[in-house]
N, C-alpha and C. Protein backbone atom coordinates (compact mmCIF):
# COMPACT_ATOMS: atom_id res chain seq x y z
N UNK A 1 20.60 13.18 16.54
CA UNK A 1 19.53 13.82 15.76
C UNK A 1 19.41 13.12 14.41
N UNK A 2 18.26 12.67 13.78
CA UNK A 2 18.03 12.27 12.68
C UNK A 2 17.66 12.88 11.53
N UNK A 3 18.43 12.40 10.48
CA UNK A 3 17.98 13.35 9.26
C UNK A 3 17.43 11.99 8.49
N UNK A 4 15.81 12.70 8.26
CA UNK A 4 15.26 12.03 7.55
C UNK A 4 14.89 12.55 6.23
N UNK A 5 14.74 12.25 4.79
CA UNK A 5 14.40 12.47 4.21
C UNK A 5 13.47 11.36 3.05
N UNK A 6 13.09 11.70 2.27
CA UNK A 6 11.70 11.13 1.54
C UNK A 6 12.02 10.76 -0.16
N UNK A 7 12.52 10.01 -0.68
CA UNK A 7 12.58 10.15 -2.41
C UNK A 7 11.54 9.08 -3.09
N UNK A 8 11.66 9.37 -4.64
CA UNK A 8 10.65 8.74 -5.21
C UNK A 8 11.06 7.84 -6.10
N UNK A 9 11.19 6.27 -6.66
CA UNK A 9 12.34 5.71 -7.21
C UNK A 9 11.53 4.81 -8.11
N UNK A 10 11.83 4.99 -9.69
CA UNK A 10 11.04 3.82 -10.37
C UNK A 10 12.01 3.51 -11.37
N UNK A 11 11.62 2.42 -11.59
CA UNK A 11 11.91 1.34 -13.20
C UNK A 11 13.90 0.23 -12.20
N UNK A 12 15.07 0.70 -13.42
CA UNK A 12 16.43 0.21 -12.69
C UNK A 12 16.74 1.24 -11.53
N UNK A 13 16.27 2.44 -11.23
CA UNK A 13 17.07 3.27 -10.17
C UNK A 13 16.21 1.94 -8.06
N UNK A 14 15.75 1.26 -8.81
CA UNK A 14 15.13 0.53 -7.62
C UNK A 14 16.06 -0.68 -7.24
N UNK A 15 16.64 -0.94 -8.43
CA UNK A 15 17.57 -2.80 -7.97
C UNK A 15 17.95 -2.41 -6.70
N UNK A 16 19.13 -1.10 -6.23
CA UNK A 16 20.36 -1.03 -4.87
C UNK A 16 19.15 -1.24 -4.05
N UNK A 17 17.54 -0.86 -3.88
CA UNK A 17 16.86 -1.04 -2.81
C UNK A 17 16.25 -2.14 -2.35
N UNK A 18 15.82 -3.17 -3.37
CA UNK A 18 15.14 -4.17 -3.36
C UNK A 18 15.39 -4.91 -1.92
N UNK A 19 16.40 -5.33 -1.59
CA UNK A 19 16.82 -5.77 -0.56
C UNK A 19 16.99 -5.25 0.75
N UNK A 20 17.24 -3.97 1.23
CA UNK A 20 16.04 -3.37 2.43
C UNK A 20 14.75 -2.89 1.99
N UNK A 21 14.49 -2.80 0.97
CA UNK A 21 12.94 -2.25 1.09
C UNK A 21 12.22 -4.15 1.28
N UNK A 22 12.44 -5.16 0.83
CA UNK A 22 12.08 -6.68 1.20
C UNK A 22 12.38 -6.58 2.53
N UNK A 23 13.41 -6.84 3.12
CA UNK A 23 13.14 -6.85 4.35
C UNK A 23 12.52 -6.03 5.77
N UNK A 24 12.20 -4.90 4.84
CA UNK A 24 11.43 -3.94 5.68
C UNK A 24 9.86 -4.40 5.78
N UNK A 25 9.69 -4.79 4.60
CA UNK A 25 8.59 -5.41 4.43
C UNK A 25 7.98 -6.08 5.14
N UNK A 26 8.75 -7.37 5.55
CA UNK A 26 8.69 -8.56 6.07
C UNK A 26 8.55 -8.36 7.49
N UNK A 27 9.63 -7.51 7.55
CA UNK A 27 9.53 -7.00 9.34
C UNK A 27 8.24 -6.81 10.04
N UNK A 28 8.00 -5.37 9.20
CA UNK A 28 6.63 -4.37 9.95
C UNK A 28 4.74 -5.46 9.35
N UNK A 29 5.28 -6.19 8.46
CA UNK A 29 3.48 -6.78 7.96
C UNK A 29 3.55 -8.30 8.80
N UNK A 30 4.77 -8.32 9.75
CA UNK A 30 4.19 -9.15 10.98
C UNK A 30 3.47 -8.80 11.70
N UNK A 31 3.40 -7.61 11.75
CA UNK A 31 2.64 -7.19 12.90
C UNK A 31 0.76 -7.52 12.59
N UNK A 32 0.10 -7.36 13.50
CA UNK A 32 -1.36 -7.42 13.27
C UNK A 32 -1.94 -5.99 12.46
N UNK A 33 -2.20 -6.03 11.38
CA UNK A 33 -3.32 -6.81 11.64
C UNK A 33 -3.20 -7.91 10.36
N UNK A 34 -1.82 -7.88 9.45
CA UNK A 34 -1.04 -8.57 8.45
C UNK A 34 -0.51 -9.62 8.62
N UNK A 35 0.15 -9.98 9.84
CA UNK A 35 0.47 -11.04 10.36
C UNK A 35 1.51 -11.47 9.31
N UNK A 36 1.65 -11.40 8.44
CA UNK A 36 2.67 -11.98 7.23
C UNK A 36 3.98 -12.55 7.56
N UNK A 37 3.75 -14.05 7.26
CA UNK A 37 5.06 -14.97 7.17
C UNK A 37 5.62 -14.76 6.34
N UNK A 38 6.75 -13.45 5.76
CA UNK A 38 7.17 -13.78 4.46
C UNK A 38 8.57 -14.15 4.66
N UNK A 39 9.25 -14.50 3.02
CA UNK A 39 10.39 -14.89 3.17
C UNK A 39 11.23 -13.19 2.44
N UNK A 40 12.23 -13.56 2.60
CA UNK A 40 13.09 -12.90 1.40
C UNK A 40 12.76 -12.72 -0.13
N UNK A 41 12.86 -14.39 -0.37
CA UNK A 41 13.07 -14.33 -2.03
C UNK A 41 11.55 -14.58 -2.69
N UNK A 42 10.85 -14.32 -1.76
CA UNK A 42 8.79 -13.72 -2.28
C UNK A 42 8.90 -12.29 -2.62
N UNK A 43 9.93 -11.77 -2.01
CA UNK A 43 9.42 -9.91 -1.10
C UNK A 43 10.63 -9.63 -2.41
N UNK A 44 11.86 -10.21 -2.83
CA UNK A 44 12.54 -9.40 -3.96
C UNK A 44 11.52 -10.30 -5.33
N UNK A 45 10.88 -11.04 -5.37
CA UNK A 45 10.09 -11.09 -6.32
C UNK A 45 8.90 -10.77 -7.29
N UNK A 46 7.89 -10.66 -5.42
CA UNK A 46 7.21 -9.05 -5.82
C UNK A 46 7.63 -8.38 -6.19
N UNK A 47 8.59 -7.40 -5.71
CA UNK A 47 9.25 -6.20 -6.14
C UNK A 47 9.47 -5.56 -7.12
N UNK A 48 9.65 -6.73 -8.07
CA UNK A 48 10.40 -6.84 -9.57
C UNK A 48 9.47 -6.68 -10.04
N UNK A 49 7.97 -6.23 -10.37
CA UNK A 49 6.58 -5.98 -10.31
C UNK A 49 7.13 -4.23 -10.95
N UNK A 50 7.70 -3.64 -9.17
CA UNK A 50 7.75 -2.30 -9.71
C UNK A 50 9.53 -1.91 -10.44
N UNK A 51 9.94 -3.06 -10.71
CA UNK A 51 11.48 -2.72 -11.61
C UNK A 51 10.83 -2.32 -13.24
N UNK A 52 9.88 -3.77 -13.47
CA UNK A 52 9.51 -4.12 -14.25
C UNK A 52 8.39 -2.58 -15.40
N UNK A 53 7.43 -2.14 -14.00
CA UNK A 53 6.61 -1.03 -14.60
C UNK A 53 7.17 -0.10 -14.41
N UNK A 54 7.78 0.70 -16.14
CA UNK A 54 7.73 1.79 -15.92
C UNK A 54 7.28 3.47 -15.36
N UNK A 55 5.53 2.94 -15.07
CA UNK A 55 5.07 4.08 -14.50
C UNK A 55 4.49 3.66 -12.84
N UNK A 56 5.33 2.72 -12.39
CA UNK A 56 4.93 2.43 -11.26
C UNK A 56 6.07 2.95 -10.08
N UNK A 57 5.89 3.15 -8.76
CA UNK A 57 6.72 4.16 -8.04
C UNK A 57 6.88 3.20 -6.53
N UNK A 58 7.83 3.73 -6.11
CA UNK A 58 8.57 3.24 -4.46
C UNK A 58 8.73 4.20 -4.08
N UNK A 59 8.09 4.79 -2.52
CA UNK A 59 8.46 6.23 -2.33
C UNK A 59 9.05 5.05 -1.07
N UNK A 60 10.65 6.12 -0.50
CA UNK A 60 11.47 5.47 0.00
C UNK A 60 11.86 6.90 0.94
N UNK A 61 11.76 6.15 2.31
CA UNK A 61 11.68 7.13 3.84
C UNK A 61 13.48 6.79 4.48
N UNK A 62 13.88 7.42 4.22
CA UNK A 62 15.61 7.20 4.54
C UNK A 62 15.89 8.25 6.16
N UNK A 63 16.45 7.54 7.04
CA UNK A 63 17.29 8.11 8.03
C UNK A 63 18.83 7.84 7.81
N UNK A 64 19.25 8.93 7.25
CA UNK A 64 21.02 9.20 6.97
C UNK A 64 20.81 8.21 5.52
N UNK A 65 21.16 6.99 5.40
CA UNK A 65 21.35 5.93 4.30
C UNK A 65 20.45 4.84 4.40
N UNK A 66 20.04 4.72 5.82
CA UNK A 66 19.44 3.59 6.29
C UNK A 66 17.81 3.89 5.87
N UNK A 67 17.30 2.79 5.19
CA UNK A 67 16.10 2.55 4.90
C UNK A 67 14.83 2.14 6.05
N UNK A 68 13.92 2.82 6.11
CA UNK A 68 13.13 2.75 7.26
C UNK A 68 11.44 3.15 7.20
N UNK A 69 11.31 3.31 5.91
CA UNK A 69 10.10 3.00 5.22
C UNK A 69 10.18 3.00 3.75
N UNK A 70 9.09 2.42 3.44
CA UNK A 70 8.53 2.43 1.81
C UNK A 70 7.33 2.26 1.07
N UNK A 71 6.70 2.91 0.46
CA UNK A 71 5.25 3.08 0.12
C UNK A 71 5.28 2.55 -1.61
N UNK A 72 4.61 1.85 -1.96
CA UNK A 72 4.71 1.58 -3.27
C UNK A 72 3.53 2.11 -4.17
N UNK A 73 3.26 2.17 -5.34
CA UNK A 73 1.98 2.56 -6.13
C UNK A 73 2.21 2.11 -7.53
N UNK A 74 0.82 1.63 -8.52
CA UNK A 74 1.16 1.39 -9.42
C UNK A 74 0.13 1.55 -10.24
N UNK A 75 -0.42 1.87 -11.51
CA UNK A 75 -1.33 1.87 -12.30
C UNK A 75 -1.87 0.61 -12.36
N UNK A 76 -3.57 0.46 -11.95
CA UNK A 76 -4.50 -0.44 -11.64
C UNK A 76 -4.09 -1.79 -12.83
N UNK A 77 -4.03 -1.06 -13.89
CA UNK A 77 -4.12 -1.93 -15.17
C UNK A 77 -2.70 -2.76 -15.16
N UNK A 78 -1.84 -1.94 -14.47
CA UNK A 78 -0.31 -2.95 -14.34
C UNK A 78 -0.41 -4.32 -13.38
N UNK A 79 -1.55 -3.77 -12.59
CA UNK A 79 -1.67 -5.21 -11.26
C UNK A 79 -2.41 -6.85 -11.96
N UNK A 80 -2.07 -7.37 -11.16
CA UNK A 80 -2.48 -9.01 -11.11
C UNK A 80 -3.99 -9.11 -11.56
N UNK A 81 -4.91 -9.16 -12.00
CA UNK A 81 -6.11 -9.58 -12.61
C UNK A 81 -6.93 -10.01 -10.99
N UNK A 82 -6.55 -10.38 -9.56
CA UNK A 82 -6.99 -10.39 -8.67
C UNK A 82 -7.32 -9.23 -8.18
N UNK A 83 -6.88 -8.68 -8.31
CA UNK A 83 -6.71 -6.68 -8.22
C UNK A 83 -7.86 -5.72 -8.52
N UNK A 84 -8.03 -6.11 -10.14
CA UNK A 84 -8.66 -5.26 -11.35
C UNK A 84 -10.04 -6.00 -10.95
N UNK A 85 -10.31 -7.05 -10.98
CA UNK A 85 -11.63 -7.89 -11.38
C UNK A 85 -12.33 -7.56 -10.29
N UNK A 86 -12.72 -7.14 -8.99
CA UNK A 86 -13.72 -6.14 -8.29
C UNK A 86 -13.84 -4.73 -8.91
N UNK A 87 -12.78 -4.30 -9.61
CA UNK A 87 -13.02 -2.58 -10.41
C UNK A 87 -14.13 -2.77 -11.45
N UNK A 88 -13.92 -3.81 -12.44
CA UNK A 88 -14.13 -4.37 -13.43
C UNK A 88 -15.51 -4.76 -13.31
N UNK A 89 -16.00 -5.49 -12.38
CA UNK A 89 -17.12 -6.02 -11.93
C UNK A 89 -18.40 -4.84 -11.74
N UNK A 90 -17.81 -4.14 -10.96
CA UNK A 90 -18.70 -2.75 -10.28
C UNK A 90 -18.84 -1.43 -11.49
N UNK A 91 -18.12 -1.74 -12.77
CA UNK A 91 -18.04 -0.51 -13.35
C UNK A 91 -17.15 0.69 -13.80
N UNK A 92 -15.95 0.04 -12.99
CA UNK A 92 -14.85 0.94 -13.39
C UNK A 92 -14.43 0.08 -14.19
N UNK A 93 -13.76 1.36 -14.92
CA UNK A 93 -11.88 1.40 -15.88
C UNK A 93 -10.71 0.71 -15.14
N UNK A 94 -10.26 -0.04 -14.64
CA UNK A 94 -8.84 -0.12 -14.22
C UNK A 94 -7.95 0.85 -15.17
N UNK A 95 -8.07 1.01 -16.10
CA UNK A 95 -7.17 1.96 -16.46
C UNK A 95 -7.40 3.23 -16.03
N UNK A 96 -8.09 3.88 -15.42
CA UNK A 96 -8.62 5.18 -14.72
C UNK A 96 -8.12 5.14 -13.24
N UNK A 97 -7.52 3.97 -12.98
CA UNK A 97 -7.35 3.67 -11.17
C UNK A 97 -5.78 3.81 -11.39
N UNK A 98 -5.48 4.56 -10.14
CA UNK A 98 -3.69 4.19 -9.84
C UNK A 98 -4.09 3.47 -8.38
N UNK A 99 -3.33 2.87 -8.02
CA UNK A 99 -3.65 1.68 -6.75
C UNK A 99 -2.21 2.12 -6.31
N UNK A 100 -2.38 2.66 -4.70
CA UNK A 100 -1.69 2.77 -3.67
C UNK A 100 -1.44 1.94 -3.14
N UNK A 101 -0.56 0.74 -3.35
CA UNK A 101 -0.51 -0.41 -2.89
C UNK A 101 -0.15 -0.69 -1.54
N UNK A 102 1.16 -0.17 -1.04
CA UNK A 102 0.59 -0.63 0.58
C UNK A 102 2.13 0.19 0.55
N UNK A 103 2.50 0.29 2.32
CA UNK A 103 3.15 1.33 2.93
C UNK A 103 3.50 0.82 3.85
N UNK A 104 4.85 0.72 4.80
CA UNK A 104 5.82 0.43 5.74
C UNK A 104 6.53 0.73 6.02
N UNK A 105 6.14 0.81 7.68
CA UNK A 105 6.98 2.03 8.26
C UNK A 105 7.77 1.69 9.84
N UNK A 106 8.93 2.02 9.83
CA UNK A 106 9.18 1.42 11.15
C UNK A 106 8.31 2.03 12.84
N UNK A 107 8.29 0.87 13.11
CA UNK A 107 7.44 1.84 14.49
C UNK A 107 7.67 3.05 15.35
N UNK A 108 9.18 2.93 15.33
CA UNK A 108 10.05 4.00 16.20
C UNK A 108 10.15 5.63 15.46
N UNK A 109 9.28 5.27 13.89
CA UNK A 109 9.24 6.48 13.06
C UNK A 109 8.22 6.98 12.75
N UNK A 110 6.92 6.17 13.38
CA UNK A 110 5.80 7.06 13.20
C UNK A 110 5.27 8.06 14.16
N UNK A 111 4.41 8.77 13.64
CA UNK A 111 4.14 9.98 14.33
C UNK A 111 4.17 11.38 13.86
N UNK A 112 5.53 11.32 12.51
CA UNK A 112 6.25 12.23 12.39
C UNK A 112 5.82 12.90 11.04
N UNK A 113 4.48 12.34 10.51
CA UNK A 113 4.30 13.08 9.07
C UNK A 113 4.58 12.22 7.85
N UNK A 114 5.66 10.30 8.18
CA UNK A 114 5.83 9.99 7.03
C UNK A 114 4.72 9.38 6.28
N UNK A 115 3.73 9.14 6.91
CA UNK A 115 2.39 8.85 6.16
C UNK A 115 1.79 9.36 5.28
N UNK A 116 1.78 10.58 5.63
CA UNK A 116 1.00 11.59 5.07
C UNK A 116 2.22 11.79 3.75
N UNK A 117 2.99 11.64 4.01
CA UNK A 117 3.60 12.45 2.73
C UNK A 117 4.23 10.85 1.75
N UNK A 118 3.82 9.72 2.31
CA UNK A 118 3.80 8.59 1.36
C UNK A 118 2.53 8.82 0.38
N UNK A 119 1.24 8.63 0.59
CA UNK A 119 0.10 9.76 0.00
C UNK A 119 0.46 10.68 -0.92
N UNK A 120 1.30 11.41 -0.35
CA UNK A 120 1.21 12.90 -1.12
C UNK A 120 1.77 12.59 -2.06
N UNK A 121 3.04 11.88 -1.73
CA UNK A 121 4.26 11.73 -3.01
C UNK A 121 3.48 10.79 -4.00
N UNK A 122 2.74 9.39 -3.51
CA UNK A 122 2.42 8.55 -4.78
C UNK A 122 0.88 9.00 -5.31
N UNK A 123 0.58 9.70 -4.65
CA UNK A 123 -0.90 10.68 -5.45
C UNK A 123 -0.27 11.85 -6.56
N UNK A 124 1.04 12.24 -5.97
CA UNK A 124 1.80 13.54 -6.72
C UNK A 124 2.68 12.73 -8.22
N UNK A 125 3.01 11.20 -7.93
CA UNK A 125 3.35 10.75 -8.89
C UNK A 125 2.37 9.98 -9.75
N UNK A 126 1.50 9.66 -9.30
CA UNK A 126 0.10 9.33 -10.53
C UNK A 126 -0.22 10.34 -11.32
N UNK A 127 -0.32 11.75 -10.57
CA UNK A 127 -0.72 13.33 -11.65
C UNK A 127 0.28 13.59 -12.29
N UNK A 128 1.80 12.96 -11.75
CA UNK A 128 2.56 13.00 -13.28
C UNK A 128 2.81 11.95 -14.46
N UNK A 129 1.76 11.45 -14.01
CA UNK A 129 1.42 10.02 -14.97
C UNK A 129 0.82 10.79 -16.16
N UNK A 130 -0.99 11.00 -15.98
CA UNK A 130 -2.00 11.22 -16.32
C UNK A 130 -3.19 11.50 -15.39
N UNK A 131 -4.01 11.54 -15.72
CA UNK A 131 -5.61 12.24 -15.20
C UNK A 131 -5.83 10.73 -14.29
N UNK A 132 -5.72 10.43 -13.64
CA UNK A 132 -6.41 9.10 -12.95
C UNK A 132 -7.53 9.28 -12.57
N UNK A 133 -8.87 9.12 -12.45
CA UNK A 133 -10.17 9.31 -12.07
C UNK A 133 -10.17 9.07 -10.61
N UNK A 134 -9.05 7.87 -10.26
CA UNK A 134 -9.55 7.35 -8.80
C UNK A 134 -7.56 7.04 -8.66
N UNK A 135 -7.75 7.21 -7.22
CA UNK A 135 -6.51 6.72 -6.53
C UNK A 135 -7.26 5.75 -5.41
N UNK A 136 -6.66 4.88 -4.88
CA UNK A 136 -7.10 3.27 -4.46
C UNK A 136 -6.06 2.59 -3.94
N UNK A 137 -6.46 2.24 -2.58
CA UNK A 137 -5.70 1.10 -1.97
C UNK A 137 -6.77 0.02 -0.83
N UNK A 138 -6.10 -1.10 -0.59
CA UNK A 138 -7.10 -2.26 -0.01
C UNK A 138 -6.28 -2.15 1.18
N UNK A 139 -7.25 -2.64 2.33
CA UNK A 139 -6.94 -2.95 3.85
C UNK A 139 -7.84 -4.76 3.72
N UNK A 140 -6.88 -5.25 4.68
CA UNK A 140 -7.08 -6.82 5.26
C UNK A 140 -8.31 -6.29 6.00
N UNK A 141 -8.95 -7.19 6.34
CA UNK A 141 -10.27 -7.53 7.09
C UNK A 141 -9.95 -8.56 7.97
N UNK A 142 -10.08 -7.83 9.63
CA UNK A 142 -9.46 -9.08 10.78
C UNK A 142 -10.73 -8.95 11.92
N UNK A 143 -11.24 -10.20 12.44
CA UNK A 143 -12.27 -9.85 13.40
C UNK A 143 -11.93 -9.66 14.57
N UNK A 144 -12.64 -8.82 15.40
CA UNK A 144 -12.43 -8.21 16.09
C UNK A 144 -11.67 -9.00 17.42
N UNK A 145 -12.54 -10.15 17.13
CA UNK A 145 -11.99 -11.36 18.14
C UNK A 145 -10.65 -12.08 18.20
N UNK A 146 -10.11 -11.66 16.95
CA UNK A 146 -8.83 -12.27 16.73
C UNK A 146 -8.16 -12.29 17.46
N UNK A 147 -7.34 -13.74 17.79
CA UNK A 147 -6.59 -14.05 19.11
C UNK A 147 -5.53 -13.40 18.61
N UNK A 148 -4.68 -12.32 18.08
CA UNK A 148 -3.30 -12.11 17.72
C UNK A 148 -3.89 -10.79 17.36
N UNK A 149 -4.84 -10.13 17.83
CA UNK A 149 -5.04 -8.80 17.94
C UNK A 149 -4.51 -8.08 19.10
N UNK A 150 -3.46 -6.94 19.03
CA UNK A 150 -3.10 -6.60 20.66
C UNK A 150 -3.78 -6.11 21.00
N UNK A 151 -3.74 -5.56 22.59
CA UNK A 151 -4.87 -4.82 23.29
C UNK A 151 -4.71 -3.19 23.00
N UNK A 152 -5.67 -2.73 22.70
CA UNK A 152 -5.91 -1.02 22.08
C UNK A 152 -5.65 -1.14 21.02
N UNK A 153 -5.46 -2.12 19.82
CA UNK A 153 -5.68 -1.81 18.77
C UNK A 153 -6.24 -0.88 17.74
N UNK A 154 -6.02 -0.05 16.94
CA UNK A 154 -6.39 0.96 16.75
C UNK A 154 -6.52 0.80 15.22
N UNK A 155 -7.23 0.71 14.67
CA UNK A 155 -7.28 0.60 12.86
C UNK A 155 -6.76 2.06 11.96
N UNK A 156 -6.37 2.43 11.40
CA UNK A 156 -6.25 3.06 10.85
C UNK A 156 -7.34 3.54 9.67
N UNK A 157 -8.59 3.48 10.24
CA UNK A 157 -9.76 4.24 9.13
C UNK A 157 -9.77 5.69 9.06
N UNK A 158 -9.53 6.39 10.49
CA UNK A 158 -9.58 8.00 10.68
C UNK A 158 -8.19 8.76 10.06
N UNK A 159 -7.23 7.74 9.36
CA UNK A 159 -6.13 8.69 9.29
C UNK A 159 -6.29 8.35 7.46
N UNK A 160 -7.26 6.91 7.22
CA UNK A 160 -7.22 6.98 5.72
C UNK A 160 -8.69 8.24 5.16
N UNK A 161 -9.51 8.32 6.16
CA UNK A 161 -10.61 9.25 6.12
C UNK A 161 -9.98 10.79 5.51
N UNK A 162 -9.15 11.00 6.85
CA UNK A 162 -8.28 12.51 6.27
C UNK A 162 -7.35 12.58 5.39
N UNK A 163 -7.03 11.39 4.58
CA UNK A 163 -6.22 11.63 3.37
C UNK A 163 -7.70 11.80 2.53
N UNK A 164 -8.96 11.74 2.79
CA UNK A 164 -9.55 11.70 1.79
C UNK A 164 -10.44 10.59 0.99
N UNK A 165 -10.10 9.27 1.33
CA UNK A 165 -10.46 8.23 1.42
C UNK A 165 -11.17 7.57 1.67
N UNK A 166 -12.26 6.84 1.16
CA UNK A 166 -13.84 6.72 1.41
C UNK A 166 -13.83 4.60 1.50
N UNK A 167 -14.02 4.42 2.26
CA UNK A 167 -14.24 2.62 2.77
C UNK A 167 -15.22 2.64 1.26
N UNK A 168 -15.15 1.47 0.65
CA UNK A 168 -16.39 1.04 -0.71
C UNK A 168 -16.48 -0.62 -0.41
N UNK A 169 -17.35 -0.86 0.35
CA UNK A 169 -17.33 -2.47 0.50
C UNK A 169 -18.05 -3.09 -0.78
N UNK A 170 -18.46 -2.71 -1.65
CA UNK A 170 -18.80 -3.19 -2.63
C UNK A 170 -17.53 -3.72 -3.73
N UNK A 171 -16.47 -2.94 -3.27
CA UNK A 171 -15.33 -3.50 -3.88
C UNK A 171 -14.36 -4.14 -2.91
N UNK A 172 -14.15 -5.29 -3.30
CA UNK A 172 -13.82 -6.31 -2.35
C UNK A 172 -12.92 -7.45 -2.91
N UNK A 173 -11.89 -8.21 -3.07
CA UNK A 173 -10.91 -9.10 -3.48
C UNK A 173 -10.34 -10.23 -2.23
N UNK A 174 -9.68 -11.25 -2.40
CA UNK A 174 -8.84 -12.11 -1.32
C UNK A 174 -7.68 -12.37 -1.88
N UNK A 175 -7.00 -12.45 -1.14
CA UNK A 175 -5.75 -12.60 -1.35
C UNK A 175 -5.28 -13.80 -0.54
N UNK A 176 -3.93 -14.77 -0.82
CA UNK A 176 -3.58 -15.75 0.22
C UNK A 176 -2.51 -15.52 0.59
N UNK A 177 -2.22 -15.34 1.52
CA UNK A 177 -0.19 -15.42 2.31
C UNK A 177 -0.13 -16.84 4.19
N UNK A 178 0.23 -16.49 4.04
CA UNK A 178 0.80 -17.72 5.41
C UNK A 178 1.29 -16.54 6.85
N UNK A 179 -0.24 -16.77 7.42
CA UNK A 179 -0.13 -15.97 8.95
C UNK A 179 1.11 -16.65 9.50
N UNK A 180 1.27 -15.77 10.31
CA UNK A 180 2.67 -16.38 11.25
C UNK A 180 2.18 -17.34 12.32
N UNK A 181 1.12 -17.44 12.82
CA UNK A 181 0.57 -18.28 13.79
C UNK A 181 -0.03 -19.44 12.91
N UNK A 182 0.12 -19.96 11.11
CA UNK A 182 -0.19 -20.84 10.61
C UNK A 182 0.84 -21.63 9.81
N UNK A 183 0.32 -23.27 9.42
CA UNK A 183 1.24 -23.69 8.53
C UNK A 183 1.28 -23.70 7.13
N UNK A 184 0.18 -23.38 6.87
CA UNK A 184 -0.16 -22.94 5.69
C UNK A 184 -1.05 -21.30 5.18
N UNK A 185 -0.87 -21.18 4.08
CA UNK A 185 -1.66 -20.08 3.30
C UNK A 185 -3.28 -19.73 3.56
N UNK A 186 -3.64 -18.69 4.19
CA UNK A 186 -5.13 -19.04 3.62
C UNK A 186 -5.75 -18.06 2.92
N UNK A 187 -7.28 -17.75 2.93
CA UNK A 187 -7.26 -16.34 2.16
C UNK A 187 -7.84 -15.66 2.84
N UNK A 188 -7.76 -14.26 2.66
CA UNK A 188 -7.93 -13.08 3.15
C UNK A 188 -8.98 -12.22 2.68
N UNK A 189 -10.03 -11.68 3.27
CA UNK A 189 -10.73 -10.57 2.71
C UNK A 189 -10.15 -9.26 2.48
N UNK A 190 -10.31 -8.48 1.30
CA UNK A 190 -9.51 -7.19 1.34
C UNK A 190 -10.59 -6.25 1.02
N UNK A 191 -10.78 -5.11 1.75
CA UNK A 191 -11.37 -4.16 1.24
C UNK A 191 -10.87 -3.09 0.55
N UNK A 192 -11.14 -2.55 -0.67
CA UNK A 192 -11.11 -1.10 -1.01
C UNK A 192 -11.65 0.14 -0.39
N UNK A 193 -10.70 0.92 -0.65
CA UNK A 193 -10.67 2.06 -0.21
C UNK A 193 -10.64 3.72 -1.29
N UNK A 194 -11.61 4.29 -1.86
CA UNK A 194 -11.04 5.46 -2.98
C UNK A 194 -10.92 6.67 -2.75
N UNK A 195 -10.36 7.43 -3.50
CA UNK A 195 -10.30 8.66 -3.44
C UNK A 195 -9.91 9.47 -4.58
N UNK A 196 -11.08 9.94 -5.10
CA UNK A 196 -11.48 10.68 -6.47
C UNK A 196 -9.86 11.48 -6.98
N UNK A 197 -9.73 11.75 -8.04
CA UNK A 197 -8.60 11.98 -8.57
C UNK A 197 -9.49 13.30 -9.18
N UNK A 198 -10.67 13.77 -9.05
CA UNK A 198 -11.38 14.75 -9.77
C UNK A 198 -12.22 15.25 -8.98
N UNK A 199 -12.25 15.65 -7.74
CA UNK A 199 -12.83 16.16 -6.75
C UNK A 199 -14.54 16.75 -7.02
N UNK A 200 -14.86 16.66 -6.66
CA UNK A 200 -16.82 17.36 -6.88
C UNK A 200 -16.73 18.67 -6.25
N UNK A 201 -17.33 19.52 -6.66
CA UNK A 201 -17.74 20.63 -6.56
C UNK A 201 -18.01 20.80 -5.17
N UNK A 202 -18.82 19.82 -4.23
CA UNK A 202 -19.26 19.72 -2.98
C UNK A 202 -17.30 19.15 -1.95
N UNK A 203 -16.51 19.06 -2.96
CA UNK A 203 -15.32 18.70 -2.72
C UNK A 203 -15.59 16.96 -1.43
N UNK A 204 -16.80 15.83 -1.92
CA UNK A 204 -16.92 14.79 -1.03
C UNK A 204 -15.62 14.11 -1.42
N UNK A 205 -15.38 14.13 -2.31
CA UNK A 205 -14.39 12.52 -2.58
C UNK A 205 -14.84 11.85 -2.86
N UNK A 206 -16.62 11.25 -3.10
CA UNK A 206 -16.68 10.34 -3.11
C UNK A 206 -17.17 9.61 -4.82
């Protein structure tokens, strides 16, 4: 029987993790629709991103000791200038955005609710930030044809829908990493994704 539980870890309480939460990383964003060649010493370098920001968060999915997911988040204005400059462009504040940066989870553990409560926890730790106007995260853009797509592929739009979460193709960025089926880097389309931090009266989200 597994005991799983869920914590929330920022600034030095993150160094003991850096090194399974990197290789957890690396593991699960092989898969499609991420494909990601990474190494080790990229994935503890990112990382140091959220050692570095104090108001930035690692929500961390533990069975017994063993690490087996991790969701990261960080205030818009803390990210890379690749990040901000579609917010920036269209009209927003980056400082009004917390950015849900991305989430990994082992396969043998989904199903069970840790999604939903990666969400909850780094939406629950932005409101103990400040007022964020918008909470925000980007999905890769893969065509449909893609030879390294498996069969029944299933996107995950209906499960970012019921967190609340509204597709905005007007906000849009690339990013470069090295597919596993390549020898080099290339770039990537990313879409945004929001979800109002101040709900409307009609409660849309949008």
């Amino acid at each position: 029987m597994t005991t799983l539980t869920v914590k929330r870890f920022s600034g030095p309480a993150l160094l003991g993790l850096l090194d399974a939460v990197a290789r957890l990383r690396i593991a699960v964003f092989r898969d499609f629709p991420y494909l990601y060649d990474g190494t080790l010493a990229y994935e503890q370098r990112y990382l140091q991103t959220y050692v570095r920001s104090p108001e930035a968060v690692v929500v961390v999915a533990f069975d017994g000791e063993t690490v087996v997911g991790a969701s990261t988040g960080i205030p818009l204005a803390a990210e890379e200038d690749s990040f901000q400059r579609p917010f920036r462009e269209a009209g927003f504040d980056p400082a009004q955005v917390f950015y849900c940066a991305e989430s990994v989870l082992r396969p043998e553990y989904r199903g069970r609710g840790l999604g939903v409560r990666f969400f909850e926890e780094r939406e629950a730790h932005a409101r103990s930030l400040r007022d964020f106007a918008w909470y925000a995260f980007c999905a890769v853009e893969r065509p449909s044809d893609h030879p390294l797509r498996p069969a029944g592929y299933q996107p995950l739009d209906s499960f970012w829908l019921k967190r609340g979460y509204r597709k905005r193709p007007e906000l849009a960025a690339a990013y470069q990493w090295k597919d596993i089926d390549k020898d080099h880097e290339t770039s990537k389309p990313l879409t945004f994704w929001l979800k109002s931090g101040r709900p409307s009266p009609c409660g849309s989200g949008a």
